[in-house]
Protein backbone atom coordinates (compact mmCIF):
# COMPACT_ATOMS: atom_id res chain seq x y z
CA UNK A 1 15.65 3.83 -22.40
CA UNK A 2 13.94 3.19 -26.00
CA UNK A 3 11.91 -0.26 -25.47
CA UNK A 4 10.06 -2.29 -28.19
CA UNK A 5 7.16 -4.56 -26.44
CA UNK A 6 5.62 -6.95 -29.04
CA UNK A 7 2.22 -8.44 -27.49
CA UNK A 8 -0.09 -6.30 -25.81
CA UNK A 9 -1.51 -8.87 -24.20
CA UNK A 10 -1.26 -9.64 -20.31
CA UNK A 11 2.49 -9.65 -20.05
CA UNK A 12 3.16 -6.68 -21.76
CA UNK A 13 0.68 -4.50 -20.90
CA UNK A 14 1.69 -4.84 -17.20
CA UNK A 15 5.19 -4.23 -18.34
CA UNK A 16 3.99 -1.38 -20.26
CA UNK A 17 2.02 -0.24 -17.34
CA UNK A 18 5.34 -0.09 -15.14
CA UNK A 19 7.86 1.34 -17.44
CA UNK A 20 6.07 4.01 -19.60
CA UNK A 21 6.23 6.87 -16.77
CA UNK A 22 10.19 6.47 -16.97
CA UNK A 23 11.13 5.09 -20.42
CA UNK A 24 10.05 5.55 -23.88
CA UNK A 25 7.98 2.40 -25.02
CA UNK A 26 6.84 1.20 -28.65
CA UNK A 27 3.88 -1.46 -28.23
CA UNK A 28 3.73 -3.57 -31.40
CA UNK A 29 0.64 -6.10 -31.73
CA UNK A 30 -1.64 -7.56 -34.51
CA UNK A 31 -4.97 -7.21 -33.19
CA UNK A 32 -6.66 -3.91 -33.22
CA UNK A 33 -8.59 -4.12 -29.98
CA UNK A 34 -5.31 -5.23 -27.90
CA UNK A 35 -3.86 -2.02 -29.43
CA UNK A 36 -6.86 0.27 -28.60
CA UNK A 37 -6.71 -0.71 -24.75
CA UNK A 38 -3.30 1.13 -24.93
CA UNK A 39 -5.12 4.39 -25.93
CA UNK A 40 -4.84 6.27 -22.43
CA UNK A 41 -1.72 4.78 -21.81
CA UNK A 42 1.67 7.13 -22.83
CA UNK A 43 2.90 4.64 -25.51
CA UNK A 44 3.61 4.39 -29.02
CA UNK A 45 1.45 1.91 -30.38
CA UNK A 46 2.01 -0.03 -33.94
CA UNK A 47 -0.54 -2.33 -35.41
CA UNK A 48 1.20 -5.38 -37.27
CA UNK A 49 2.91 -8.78 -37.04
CA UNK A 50 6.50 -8.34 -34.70
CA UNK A 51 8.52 -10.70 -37.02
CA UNK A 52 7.99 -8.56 -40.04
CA UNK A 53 11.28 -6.27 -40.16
CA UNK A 54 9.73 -2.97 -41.74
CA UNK A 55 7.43 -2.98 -38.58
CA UNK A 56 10.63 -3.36 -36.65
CA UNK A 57 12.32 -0.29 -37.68
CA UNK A 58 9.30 1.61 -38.10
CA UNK A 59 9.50 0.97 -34.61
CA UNK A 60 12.47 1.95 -34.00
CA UNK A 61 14.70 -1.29 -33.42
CA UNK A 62 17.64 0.44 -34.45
CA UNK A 63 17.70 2.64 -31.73
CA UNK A 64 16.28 0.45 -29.33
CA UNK A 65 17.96 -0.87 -25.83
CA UNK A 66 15.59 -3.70 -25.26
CA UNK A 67 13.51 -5.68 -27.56
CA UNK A 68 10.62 -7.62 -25.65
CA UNK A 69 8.81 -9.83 -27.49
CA UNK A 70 5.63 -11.84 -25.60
CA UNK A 71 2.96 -12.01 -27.70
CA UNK A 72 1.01 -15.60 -27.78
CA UNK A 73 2.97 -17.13 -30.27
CA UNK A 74 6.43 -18.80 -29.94
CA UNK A 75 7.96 -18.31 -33.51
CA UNK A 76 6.92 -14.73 -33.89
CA UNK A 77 8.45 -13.92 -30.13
CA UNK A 78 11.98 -15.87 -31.21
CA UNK A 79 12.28 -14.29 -34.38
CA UNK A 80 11.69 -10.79 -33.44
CA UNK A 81 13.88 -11.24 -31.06
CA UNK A 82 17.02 -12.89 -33.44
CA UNK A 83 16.46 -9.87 -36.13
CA UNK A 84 16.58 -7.00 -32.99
CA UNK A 85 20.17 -8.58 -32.10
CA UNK A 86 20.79 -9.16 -35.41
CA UNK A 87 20.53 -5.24 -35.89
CA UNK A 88 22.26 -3.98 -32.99
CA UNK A 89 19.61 -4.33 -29.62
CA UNK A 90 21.73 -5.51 -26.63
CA UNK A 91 18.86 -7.12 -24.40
CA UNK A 92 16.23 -9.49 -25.89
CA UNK A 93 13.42 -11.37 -24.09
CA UNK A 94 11.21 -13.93 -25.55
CA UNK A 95 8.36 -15.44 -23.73
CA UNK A 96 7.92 -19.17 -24.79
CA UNK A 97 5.69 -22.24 -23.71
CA UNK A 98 6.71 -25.14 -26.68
CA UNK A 99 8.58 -27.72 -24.14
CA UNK A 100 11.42 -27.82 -27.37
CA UNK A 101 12.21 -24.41 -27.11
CA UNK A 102 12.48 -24.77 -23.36
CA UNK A 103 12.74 -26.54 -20.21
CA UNK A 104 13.39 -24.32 -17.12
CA UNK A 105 11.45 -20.96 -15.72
CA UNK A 106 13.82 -18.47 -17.09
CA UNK A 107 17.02 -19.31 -19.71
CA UNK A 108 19.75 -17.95 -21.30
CA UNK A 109 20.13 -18.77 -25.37
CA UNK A 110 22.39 -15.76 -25.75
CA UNK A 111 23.69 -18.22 -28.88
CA UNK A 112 20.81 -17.25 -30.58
CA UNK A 113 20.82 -13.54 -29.88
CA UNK A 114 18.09 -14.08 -27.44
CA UNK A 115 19.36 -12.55 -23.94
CA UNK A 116 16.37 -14.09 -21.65
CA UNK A 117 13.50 -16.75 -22.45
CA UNK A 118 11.27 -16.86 -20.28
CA UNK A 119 8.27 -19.81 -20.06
CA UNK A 120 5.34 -18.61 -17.84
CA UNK A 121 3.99 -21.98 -17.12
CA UNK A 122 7.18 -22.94 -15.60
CA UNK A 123 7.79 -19.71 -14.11
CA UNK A 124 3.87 -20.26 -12.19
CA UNK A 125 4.52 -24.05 -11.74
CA UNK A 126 7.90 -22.70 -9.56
CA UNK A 127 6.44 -20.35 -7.46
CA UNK A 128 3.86 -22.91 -6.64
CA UNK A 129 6.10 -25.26 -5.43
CA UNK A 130 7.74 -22.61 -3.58
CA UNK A 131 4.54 -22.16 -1.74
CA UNK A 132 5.55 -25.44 0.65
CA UNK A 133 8.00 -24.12 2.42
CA UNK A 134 5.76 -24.04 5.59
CA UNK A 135 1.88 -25.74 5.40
CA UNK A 136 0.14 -22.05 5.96
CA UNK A 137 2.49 -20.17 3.29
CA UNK A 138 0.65 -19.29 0.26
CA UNK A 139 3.50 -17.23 -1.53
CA UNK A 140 7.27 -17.50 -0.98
CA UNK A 141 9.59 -15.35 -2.79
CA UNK A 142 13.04 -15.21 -2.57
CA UNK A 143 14.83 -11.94 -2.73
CA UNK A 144 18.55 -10.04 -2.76
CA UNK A 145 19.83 -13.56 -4.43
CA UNK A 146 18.43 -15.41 -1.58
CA UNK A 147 19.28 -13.31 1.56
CA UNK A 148 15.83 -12.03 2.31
CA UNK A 149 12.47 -14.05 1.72
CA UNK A 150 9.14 -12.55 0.83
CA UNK A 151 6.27 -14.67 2.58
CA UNK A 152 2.43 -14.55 2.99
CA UNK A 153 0.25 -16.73 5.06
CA UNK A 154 -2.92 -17.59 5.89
CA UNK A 155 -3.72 -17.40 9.49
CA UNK A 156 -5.28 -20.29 11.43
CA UNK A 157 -7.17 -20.10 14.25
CA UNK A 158 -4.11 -22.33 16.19
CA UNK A 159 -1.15 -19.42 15.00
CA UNK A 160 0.31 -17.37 17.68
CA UNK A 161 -0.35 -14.06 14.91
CA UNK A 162 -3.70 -12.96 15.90
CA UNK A 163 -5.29 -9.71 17.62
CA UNK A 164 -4.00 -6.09 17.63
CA UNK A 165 -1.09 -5.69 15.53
CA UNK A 166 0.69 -3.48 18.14
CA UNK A 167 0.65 -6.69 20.04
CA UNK A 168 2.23 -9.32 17.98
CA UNK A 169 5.70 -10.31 18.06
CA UNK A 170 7.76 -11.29 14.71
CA UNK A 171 10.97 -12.70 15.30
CA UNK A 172 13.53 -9.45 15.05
CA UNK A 173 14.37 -10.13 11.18
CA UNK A 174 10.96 -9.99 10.34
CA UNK A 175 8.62 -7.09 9.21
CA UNK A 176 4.73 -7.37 8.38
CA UNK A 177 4.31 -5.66 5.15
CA UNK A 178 0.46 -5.76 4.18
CA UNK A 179 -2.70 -7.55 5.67
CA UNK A 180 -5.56 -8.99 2.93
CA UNK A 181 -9.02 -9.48 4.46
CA UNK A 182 -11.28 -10.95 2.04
CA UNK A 183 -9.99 -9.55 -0.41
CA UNK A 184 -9.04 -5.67 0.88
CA UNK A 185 -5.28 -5.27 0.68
CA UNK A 186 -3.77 -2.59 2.86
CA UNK A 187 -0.31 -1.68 4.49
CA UNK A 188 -1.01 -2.66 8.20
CA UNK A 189 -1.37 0.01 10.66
CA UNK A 190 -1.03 0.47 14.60
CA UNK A 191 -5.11 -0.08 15.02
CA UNK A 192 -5.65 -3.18 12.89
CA UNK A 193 -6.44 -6.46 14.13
CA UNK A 194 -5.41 -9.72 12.63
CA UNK A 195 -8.24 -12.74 12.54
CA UNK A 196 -8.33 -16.19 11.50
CA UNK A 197 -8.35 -16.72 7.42
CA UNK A 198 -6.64 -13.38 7.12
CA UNK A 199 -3.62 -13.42 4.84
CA UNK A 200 -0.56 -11.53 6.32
CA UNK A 201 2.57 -10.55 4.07
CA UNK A 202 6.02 -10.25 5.42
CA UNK A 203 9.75 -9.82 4.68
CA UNK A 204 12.41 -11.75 6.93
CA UNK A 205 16.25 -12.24 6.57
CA UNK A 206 16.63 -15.68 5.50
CA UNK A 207 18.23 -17.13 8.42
CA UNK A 208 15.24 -16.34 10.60
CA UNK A 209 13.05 -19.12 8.30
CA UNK A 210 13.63 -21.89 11.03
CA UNK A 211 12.51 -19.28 14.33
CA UNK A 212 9.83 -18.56 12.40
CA UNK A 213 8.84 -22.17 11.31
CA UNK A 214 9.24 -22.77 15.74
CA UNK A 215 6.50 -20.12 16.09
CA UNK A 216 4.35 -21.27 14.31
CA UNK A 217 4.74 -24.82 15.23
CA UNK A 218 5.27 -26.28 11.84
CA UNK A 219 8.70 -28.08 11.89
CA UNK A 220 6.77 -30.99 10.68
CA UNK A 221 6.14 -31.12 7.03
CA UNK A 222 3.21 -31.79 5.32
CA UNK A 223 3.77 -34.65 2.40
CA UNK A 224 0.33 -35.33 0.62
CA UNK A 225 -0.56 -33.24 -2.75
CA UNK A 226 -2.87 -33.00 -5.68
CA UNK A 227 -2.65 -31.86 -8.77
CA UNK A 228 -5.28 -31.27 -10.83
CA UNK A 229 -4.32 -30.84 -14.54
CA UNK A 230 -1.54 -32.39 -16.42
CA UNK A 231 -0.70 -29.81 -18.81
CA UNK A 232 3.11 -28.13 -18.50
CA UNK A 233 2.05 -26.47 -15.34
CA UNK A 234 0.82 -29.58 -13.63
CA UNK A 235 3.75 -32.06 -15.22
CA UNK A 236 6.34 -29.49 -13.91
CA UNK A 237 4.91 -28.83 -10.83
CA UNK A 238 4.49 -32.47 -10.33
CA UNK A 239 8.25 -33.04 -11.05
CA UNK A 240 9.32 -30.47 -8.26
CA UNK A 241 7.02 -32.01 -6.07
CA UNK A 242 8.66 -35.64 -6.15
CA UNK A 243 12.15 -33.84 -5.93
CA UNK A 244 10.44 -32.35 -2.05
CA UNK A 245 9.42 -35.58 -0.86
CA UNK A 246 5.74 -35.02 -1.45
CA UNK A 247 3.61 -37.99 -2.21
CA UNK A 248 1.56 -36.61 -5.69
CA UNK A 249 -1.62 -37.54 -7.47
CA UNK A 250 -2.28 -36.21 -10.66
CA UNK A 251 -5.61 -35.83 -12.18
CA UNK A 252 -5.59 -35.39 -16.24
CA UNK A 253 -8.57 -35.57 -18.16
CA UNK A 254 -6.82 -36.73 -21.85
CA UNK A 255 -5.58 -40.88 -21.72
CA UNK A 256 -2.93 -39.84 -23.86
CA UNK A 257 -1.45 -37.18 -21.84
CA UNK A 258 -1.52 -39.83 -18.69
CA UNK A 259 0.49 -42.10 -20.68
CA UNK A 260 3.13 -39.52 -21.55
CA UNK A 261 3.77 -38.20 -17.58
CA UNK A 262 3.84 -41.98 -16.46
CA UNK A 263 6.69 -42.78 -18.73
CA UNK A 264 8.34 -39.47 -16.80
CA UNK A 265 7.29 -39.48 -13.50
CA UNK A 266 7.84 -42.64 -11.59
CA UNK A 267 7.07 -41.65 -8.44
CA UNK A 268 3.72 -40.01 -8.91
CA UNK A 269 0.06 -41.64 -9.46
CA UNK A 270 -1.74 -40.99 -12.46
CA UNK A 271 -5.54 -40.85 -12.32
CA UNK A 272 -7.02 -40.48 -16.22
CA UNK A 273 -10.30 -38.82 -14.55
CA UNK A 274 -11.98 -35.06 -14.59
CA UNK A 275 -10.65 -33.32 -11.45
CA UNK A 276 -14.31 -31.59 -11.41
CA UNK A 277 -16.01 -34.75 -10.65
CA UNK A 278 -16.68 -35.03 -7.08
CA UNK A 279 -17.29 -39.07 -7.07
CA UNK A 280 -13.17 -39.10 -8.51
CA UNK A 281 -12.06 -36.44 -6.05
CA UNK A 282 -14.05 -38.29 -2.90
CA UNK A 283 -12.50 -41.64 -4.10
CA UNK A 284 -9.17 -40.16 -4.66
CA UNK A 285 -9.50 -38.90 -0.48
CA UNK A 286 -9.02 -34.67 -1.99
CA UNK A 287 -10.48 -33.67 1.36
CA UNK A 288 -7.67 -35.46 3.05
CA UNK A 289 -4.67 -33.60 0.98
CA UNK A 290 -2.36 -31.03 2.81
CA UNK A 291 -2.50 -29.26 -0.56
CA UNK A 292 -4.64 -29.14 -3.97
CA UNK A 293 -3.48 -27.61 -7.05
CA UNK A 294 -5.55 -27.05 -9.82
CA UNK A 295 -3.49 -25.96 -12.84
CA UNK A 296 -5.96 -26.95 -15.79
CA UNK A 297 -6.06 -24.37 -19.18
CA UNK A 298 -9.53 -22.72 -18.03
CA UNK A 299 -10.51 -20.74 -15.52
CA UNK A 300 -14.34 -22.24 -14.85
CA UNK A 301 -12.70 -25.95 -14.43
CA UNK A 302 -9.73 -24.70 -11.93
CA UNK A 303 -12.88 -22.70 -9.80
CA UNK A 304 -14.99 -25.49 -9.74
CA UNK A 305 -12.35 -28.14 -8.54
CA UNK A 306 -11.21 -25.66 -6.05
CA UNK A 307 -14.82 -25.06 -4.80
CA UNK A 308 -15.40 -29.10 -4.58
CA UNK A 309 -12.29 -29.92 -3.04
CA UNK A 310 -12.87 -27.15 -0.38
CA UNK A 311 -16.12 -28.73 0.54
CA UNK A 312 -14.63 -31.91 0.96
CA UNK A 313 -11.99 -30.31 3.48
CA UNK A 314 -8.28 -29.62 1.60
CA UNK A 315 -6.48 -27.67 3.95
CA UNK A 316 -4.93 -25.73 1.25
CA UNK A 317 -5.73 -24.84 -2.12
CA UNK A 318 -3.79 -23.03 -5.29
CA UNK A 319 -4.90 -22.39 -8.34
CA UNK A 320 -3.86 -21.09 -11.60
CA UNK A 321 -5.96 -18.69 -13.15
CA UNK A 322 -5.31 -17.30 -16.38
CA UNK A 323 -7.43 -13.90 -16.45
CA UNK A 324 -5.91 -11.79 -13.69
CA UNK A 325 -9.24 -9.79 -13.42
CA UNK A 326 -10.65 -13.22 -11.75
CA UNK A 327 -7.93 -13.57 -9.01
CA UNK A 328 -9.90 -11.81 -6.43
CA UNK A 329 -12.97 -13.58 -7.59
CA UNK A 330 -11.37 -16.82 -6.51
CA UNK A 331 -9.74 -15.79 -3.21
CA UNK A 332 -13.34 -14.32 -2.68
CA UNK A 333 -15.03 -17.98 -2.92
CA UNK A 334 -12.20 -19.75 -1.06
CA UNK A 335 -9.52 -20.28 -2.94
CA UNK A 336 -6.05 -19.71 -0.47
CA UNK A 337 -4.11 -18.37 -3.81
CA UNK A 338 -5.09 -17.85 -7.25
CA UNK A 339 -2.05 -17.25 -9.22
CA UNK A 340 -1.63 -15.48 -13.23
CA UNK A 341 0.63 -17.09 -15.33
CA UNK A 342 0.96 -13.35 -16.83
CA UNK A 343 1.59 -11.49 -13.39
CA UNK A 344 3.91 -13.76 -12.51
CA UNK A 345 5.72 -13.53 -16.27
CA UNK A 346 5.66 -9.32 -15.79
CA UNK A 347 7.51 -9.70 -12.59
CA UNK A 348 10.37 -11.64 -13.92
CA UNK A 349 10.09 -9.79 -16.90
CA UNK A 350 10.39 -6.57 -14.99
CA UNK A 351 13.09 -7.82 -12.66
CA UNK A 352 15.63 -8.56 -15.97
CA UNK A 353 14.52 -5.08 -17.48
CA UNK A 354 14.80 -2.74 -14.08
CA UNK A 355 18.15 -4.17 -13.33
CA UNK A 356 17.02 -5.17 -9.58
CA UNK A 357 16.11 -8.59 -7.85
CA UNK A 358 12.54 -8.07 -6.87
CA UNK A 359 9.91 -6.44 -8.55
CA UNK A 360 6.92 -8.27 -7.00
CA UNK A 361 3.07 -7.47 -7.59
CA UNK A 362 0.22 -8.66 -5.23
CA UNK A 363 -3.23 -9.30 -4.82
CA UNK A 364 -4.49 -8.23 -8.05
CA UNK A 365 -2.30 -5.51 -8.95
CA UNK A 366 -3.24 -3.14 -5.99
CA UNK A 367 -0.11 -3.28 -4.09
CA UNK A 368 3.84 -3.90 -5.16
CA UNK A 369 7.01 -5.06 -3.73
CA UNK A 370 9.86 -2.38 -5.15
CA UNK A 371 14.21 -3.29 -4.77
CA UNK A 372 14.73 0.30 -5.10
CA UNK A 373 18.90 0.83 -4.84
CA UNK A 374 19.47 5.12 -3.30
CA UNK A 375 22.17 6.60 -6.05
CA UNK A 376 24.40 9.48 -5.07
CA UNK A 377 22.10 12.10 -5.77
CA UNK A 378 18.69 10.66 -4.78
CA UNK A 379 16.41 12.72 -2.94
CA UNK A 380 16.27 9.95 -0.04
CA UNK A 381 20.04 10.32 0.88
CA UNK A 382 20.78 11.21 4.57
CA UNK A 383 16.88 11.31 4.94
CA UNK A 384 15.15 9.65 7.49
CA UNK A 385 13.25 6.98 5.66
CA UNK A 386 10.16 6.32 7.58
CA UNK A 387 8.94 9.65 7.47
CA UNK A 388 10.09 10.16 3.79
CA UNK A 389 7.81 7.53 2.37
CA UNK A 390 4.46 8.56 1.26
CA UNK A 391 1.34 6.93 2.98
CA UNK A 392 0.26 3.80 2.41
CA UNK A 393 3.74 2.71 1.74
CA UNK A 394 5.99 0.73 4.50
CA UNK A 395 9.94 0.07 4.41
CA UNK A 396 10.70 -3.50 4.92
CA UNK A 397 14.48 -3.56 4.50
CA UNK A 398 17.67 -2.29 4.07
CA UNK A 399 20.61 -3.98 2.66
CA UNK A 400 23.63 -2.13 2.92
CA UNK A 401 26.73 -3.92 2.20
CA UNK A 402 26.27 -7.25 3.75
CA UNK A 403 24.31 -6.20 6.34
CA UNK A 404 20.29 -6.57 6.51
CA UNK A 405 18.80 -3.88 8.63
CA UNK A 406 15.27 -3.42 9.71
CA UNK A 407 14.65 0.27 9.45
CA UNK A 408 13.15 1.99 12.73
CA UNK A 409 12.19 5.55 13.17
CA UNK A 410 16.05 6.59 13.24
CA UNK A 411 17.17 5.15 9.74
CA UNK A 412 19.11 7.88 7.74
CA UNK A 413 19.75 6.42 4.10
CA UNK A 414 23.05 6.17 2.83
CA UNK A 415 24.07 6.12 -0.95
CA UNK A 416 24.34 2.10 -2.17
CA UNK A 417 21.47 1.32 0.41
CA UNK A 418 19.09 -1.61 -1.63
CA UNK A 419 15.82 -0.31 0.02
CA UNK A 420 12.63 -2.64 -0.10
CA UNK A 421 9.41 -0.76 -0.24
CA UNK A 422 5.92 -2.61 -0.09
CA UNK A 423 3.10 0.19 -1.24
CA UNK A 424 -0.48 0.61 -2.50
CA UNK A 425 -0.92 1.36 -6.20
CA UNK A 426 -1.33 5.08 -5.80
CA UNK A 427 1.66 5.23 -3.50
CA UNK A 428 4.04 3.61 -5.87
CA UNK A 429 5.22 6.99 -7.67
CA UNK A 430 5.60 8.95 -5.16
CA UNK A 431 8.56 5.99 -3.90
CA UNK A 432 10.14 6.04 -6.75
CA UNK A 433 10.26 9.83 -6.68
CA UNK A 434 12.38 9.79 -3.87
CA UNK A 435 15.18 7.37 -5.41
CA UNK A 436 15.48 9.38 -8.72
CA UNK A 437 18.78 11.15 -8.87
């Protein structure tokens, strides 16, 4: 497939990062060190402005099967997009923030030639809210349209998940996928040991949510939540919120800005303050939330809060972070999640492109979900899956037809089997390998 990425920021270098192996990519962007971090990469790189058309077909739009246009700016994203269907491309994306352009995560405005639009902020502020599903979750994704869930929690000292792995019981739906320890990610083996503020990943068939909620003792929900930051994270996330029942305070710095949520948001308090000032979060009882969000636009003011509100006791605490290099850096000092705008962007991104439901990345790029479907010729048919896969890979499920089966050491795959596949960076090839045909 011949694929035009405009923006080599973030977004598309990630997507570029995933797709080049397998696909022939053109990377247009405007600024010359953007386009020099693509040197080692197998690319085609063009330095220039996306919405100009004689960079377009130098690129090669007119051959082109996807047109993918997220640099930083709105206009040029829309309108490279409009003249690549204009000539003949059949799938456009445009990332877009401006609130006018759109409202939801992810849209259609197919009348304008555009196939996907795609808002990050929104896209972040959802998976947030996702987040709430039980008080220890962290991450909840759903998968297979809604018939598998993707989960990872932070263990407490009071949760039935601790010691030897080879001794804890999941309900029967559920698989533990990868284990992060301060920071070291790794697919879980017979001889680990699970301890308090360890983060554990899992995949589950849907219907095994409430089981799983009994376990862990959390059929009560927690209601209390701030929100630091009222930019279109914050003021989406805040919405959502209010939808779940959650009683919300919202910290924004600008008057003006408090004004405009107010008029919006009935049901959630406005405090016109700094969300780094410690005398405003004490007042405001932070310590006493089930959950903290800090979704300002810089990194240093989103660490900070998180490190004050900590100290003051939140029992959990999210928070955007806009570099992805300084995810770890947070989770290092405390924070529960610290979440890219850009990852999460690439994942959808990649999910429209790839043609599958799920292609998830973790903990700071070192590990990936893959929704890998076994076509009639793939190496893996009639195989026995667990000892196909590589190490540091695990199978986490198996949909075939309508049924959702948790491969043991006796799974043969069958053409039309939607395998899940959690594995370490080095690993992920040598999956994918196995499904070409």
């Amino acid at each position: 497939m011949h694929i035009i990425i405009a923006g080599a920021g973030e977004v598309g270098f990630l997507v570029a990062s995933e797709l080049s192996e397998e696909h022939d990519i053109t990377m247009i962007d405007k600024d010359l060190e953007a386009c020099s971090r693509l040197a080692e990469m197998d690319v085609k790189v063009l330095q220039g402005n996306a919405a100009n058309v004689r960079i377009l077909l130098e690129a090669g739009i007119k051959q082109a099967d996807l047109m993918l246009a997220v640099t930083g700016n709105d206009e040029v994203n829309v309108i490279a997009c409009i003249i690549a269907a204009h000539i003949g491309v059949t799938q456009t994306i445009a990332r877009a923030s401006n609130p006018e352009y759109i409202d939801r995560p992810v849209q259609h405005r197919k009348e304008i030639g555009i196939s996907y639009m795609i808002c990050p902020e929104l896209v972040l502020a959802e998976q947030m809210a996702q987040s709430l599903y039980f008080p220890s979750m962290l991450m909840n994704r759903e998968l297979a349209g809604g018939r598998l869930q993707l989960m990872e929690f932070k263990i407490d000292e009071d949760m039935p998940f601790q010691g030897p792995i080879k001794d804890i019981e999941l309900p029967k739906s559920c698989r533990m996928l990868a284990l992060n320890k301060a920071g070291n990610i790794s697919i879980p083996s017979a001889g680990d040991n699970i301890m308090p503020k360890d983060h554990m990943i899992i995949i589950c068939k849907s219907e095994a949510l409430s089981e799983l909620r009994g376990i862990l003792g959390e059929e009560g929900s927690r209601h209390k939540a701030m929100i630091v930051g009222g930019g279109m994270v914050g003021f989406y996330l805040a919405g959502r919120l209010e939808r779940m029942g959650f009683d919300v305070k919202l910290v924004e710095i600008n008057q003006q800005r408090c004004h405009e949520i107010a008029d919006v948001l009935s049901k959630t308090m406005i405090l016109c303050g700094d969300g780094t000032d410690i005398s405003l979060l004490k007042e405001e009882q932070a310590g006493e939330m089930d959950v903290v969000f800090a979704v300002t636009g810089v990194d240093e003011k989103n660490l900070l809060c998180s490190l004050l509100v900590k100290q003051l006791g939140t029992k959990k605490i999210l928070s955007r972070v806009n570099r992805m290099t300084y995810a770890n850096l947070f989770e290092l000092v405390g924070v529960d999640k610290a979440i890219s705008p850009g990852q999460v962007t690439a994942d959808v991104v990649l999910q429209k492109v790839l043609g599958v439901e799920e292609v998830v990345t973790l903990s700071d790029e070192r590990i990936e979900l893959m929704d890998i479907m076994a076509k009639d010729n793939s190496k893996i048919v009639g195989k026995n899956l667990i000892r196909m896969l590589p190490a540091e890979s695990i199978a986490g499920m198996v949909l075939r037809g309508e049924t959702s089966i948790i491969p043991d050491e006796h799974l043969r795959v069958e053409k039309g089997d939607r395998v899940f596949v959690m594995a370490m960076l080095p690993a992920v090839s040598k999956v994918k390998k196995l499904f070409v045909a």
